[in-house]
Protein backbone atom coordinates (compact mmCIF):
# COMPACT_ATOMS: atom_id res chain seq x y z
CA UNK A 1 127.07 -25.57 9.60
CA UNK A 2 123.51 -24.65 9.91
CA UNK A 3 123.74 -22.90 6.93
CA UNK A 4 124.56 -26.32 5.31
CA UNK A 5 121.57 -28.24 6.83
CA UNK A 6 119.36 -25.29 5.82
CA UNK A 7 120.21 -25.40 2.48
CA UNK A 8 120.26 -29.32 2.01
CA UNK A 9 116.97 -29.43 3.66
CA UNK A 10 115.31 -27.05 2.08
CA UNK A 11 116.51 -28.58 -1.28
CA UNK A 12 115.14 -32.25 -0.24
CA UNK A 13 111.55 -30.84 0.42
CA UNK A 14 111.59 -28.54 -2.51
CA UNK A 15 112.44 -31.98 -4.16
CA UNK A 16 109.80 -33.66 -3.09
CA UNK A 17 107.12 -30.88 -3.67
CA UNK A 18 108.72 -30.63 -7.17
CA UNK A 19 107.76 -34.11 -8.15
CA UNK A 20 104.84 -34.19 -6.81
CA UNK A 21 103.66 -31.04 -8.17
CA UNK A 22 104.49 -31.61 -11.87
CA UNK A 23 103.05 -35.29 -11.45
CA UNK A 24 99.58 -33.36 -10.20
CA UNK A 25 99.67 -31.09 -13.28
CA UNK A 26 100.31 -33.76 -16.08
CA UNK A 27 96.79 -34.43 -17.31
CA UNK A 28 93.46 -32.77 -16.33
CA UNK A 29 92.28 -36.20 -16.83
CA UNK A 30 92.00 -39.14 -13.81
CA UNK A 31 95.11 -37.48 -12.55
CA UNK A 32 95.13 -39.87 -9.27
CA UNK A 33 95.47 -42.92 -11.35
CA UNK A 34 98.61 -41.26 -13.18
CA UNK A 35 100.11 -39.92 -10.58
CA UNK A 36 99.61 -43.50 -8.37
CA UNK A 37 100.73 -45.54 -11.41
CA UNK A 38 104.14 -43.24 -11.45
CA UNK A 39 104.75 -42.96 -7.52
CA UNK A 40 107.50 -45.61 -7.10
CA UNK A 41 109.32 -43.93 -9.87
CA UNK A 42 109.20 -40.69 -7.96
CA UNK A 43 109.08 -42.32 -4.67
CA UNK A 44 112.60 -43.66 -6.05
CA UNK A 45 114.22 -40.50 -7.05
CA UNK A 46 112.92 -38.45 -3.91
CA UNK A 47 114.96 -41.31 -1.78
CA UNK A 48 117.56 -40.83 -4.23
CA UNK A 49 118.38 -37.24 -4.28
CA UNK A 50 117.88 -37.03 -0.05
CA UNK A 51 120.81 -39.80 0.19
CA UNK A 52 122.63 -37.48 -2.47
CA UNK A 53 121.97 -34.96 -0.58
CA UNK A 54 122.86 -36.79 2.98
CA UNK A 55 126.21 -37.66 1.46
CA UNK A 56 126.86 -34.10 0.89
CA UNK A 57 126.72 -32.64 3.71
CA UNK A 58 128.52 -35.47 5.51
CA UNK A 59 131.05 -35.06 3.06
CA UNK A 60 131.35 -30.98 3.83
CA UNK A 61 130.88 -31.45 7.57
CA UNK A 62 133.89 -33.73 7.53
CA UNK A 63 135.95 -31.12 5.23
CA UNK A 64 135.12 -28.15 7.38
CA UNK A 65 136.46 -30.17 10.56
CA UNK A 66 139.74 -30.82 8.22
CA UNK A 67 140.20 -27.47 7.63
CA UNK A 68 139.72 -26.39 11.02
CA UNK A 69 142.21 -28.99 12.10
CA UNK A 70 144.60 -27.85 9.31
CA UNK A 71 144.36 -24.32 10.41
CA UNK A 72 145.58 -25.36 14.05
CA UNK A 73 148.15 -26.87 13.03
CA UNK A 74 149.35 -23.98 10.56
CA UNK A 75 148.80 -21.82 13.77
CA UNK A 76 151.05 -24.32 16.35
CA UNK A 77 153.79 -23.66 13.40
CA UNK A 78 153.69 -20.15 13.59
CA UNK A 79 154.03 -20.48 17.53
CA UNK A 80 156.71 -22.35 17.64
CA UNK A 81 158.87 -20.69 14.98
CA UNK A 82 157.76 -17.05 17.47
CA UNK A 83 159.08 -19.02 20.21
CA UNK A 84 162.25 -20.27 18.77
CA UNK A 85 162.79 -16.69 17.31
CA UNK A 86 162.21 -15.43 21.10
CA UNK A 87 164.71 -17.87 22.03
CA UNK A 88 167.45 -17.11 19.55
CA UNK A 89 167.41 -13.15 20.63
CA UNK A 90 167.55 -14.17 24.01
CA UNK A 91 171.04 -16.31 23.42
CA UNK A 92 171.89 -13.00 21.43
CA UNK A 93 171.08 -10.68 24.26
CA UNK A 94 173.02 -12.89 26.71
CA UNK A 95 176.25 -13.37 24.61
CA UNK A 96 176.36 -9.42 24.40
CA UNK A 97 176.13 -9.15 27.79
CA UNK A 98 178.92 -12.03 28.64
CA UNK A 99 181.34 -9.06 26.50
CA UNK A 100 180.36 -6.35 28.59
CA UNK A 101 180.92 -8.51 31.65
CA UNK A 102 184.21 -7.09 33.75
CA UNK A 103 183.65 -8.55 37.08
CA UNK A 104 182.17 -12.17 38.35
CA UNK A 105 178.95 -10.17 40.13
CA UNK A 106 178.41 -8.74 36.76
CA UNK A 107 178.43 -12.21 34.96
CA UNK A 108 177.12 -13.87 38.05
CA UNK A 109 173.99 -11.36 37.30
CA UNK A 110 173.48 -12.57 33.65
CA UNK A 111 173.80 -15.88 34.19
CA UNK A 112 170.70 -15.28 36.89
CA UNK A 113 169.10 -13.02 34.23
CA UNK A 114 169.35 -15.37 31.47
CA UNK A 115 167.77 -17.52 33.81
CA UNK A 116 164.60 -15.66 35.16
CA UNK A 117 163.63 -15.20 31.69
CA UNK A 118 163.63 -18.70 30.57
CA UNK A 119 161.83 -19.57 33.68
CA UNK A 120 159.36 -16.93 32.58
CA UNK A 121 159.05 -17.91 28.87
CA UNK A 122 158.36 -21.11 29.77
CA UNK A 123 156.10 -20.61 32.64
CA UNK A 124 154.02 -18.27 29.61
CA UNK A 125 154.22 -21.16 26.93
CA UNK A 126 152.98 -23.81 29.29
CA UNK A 127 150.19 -21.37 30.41
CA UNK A 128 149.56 -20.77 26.69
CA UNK A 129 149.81 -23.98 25.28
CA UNK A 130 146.83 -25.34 28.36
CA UNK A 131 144.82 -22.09 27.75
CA UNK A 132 144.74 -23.51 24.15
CA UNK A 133 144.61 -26.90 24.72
CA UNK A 134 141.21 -26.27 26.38
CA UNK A 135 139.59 -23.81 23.87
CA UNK A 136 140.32 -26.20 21.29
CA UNK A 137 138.76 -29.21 23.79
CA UNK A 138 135.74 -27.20 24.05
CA UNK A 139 134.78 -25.76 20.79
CA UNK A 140 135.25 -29.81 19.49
CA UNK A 141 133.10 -30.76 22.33
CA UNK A 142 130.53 -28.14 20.99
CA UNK A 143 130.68 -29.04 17.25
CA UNK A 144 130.44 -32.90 18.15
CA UNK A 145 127.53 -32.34 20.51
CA UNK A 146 125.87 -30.06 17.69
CA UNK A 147 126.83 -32.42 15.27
CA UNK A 148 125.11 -35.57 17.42
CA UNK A 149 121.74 -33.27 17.81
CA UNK A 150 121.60 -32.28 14.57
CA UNK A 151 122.54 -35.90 12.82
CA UNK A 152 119.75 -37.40 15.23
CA UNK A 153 117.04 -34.29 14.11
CA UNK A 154 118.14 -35.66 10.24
CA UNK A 155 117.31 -39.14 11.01
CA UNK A 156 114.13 -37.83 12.42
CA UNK A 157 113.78 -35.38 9.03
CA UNK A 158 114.09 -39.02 6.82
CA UNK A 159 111.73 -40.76 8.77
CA UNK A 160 109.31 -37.99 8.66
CA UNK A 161 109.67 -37.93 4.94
CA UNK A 162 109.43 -41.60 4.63
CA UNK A 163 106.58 -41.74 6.69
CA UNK A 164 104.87 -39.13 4.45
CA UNK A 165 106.04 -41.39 1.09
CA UNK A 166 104.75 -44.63 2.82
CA UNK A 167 100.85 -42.42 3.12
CA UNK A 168 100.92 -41.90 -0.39
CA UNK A 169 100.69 -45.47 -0.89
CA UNK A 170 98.21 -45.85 1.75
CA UNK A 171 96.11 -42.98 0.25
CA UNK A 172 96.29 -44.36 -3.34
CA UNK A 173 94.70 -47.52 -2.35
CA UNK A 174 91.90 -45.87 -1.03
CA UNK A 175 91.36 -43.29 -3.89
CA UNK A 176 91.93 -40.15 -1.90
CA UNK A 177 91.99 -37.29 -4.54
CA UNK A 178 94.94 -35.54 -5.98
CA UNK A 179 94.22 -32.63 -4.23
CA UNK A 180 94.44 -34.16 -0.76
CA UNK A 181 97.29 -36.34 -1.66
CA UNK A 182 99.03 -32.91 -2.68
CA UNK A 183 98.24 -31.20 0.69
CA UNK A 184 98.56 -34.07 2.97
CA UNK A 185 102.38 -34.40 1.49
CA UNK A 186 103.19 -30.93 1.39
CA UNK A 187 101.95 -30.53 5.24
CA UNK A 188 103.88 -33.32 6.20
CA UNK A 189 106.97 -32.19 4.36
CA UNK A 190 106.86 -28.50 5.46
CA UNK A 191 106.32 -29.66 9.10
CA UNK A 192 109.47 -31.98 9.08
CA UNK A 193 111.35 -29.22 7.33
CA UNK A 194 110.23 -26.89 9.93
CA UNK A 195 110.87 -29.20 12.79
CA UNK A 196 114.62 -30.00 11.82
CA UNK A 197 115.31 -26.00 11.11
CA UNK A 198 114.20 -25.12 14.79
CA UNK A 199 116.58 -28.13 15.68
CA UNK A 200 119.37 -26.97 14.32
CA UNK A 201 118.91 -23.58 15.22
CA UNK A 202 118.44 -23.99 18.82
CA UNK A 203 121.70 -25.86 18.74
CA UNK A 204 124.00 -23.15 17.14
CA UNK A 205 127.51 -23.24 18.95
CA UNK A 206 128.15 -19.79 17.70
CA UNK A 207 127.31 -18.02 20.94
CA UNK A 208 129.07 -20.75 22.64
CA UNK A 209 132.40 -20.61 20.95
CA UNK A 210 132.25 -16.49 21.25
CA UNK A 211 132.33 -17.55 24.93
CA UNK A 212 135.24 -19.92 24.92
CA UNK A 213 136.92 -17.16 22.61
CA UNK A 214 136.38 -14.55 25.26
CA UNK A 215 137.61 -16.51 28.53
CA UNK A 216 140.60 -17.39 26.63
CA UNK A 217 141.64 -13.79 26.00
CA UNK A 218 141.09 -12.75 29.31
CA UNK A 219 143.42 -15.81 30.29
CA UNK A 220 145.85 -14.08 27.59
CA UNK A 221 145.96 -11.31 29.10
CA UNK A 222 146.93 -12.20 32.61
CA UNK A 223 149.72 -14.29 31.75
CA UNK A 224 150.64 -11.65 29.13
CA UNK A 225 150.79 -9.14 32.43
CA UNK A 226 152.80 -11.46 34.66
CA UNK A 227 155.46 -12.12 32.14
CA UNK A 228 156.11 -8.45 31.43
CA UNK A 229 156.01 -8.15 35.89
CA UNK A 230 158.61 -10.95 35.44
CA UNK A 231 160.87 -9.47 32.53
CA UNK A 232 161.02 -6.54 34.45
CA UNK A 233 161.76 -7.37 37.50
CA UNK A 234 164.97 -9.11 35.82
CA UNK A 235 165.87 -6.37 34.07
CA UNK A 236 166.22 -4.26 37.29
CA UNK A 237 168.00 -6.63 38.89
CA UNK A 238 170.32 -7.04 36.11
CA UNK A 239 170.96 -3.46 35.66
CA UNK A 240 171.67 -2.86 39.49
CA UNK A 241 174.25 -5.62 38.97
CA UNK A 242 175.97 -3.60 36.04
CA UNK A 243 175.74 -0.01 38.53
């Protein structure tokens, strides 16, 4: 994402400098008065191309959150066929067992077995599924909060910009010379450019999302650990049933 704003940002005051620049260079001759007399014509298509450009980025901010959505739900899928998968072995497992079965201890111990490891499978889902449910609610949170920041430091960008147009007027009324006009509107352009890139950038989620990425493997891990403590411990009992 800030990538995106760089880019579109750097594209709107590149605009702006564009026009401006070739109007400067037209004529060696009373080039104030031309470029004055042609402002609201480039005043027009600077507003133009920054809502163009506005649009755009709205338009891939909202596909990138899509996609990320989309991906979730492609990886839920792939859970839940593991889990059904898991499931099916386990009815497998047990109806092998049930043949071996010679005594009522022994099939009294595989019904217990069978069990245990539901209970534990479904103790590690519903440990999952929370430990996912909040890495998901946090990187959101992140993106919307970087997303609110940086929508408010674009708003700020425009008026900066428009502020900057609205001088150009000002300064053709009172004859100010190209060459000031130039300056005064590339200043005020590279210092809203510079001001919304040092937004943006302080407001990167990346390191917070490699966080959030990081507690929820360690999280992993130690339910990972208990439900191999808990397989075990129901395979020994089931195989001291069977001695």
């Amino acid at each position: 994402m800030n990538k995106i704003y760089k880019i579109n940002i750097t594209i709107l005051s590149l605009f702006a400098l564009f026009f401006a620049t070739q109007t400067f260079a037209a004529s060696p001759f009373d080039r104030t008065s031309i470029f004055c007399s042609e402002w609201n014509e480039i005043d027009a298509k600077i507003s133009s191309k920054i809502t163009e450009r506005e649009t755009m980025f709205e338009t891939k901010k909202e596909n990138r959150m899509t996609d990320l959505g989309s991906k979730w739900t492609e990886i839920d899928a792939k859970r839940e066929a593991k889990r059904l998968e898991a499931d099916t072995v386990l009815s497998t497992q047990i109806a092998s067992l049930n043949t071996k079965a010679t005594t009522d201890a022994e099939r009294q111990a595989i019904a217990k077995y069978e069990t245990s490891v539901k209970n534990a499978l479904e103790t590690r889902r519903l440990a999952i599924d929370e430990i996912i449910q909040d890495y998901r609610s946090n990187i959101n949170i992140a993106i919307e909060n970087r997303n609110e920041i940086a929508g408010s430091a674009v708003d700020e960008f425009k008026n900066s910009v428009n502020s900057a147009i609205s001088e150009i007027s000002i300064q053709c009324e009172n004859d100010v010379s190209t060459r000031d006009i130039r300056e005064n509107l590339r200043s005020a352009m590279e210092q809203a450019r510079e001001n919304l890139k040092n937004t943006i950038k302080s407001q990167d989620p990346k390191t917070s999302i490699e966080m959030y990425e990081i507690e929820s493997a360690e999280k992993m891990k130690i339910i990972q650990e208990q439900f191999k403590n808990s397989l075990e411990l129901a395979r020994i009992e089931l195989k001291q049933a069977f001695e």
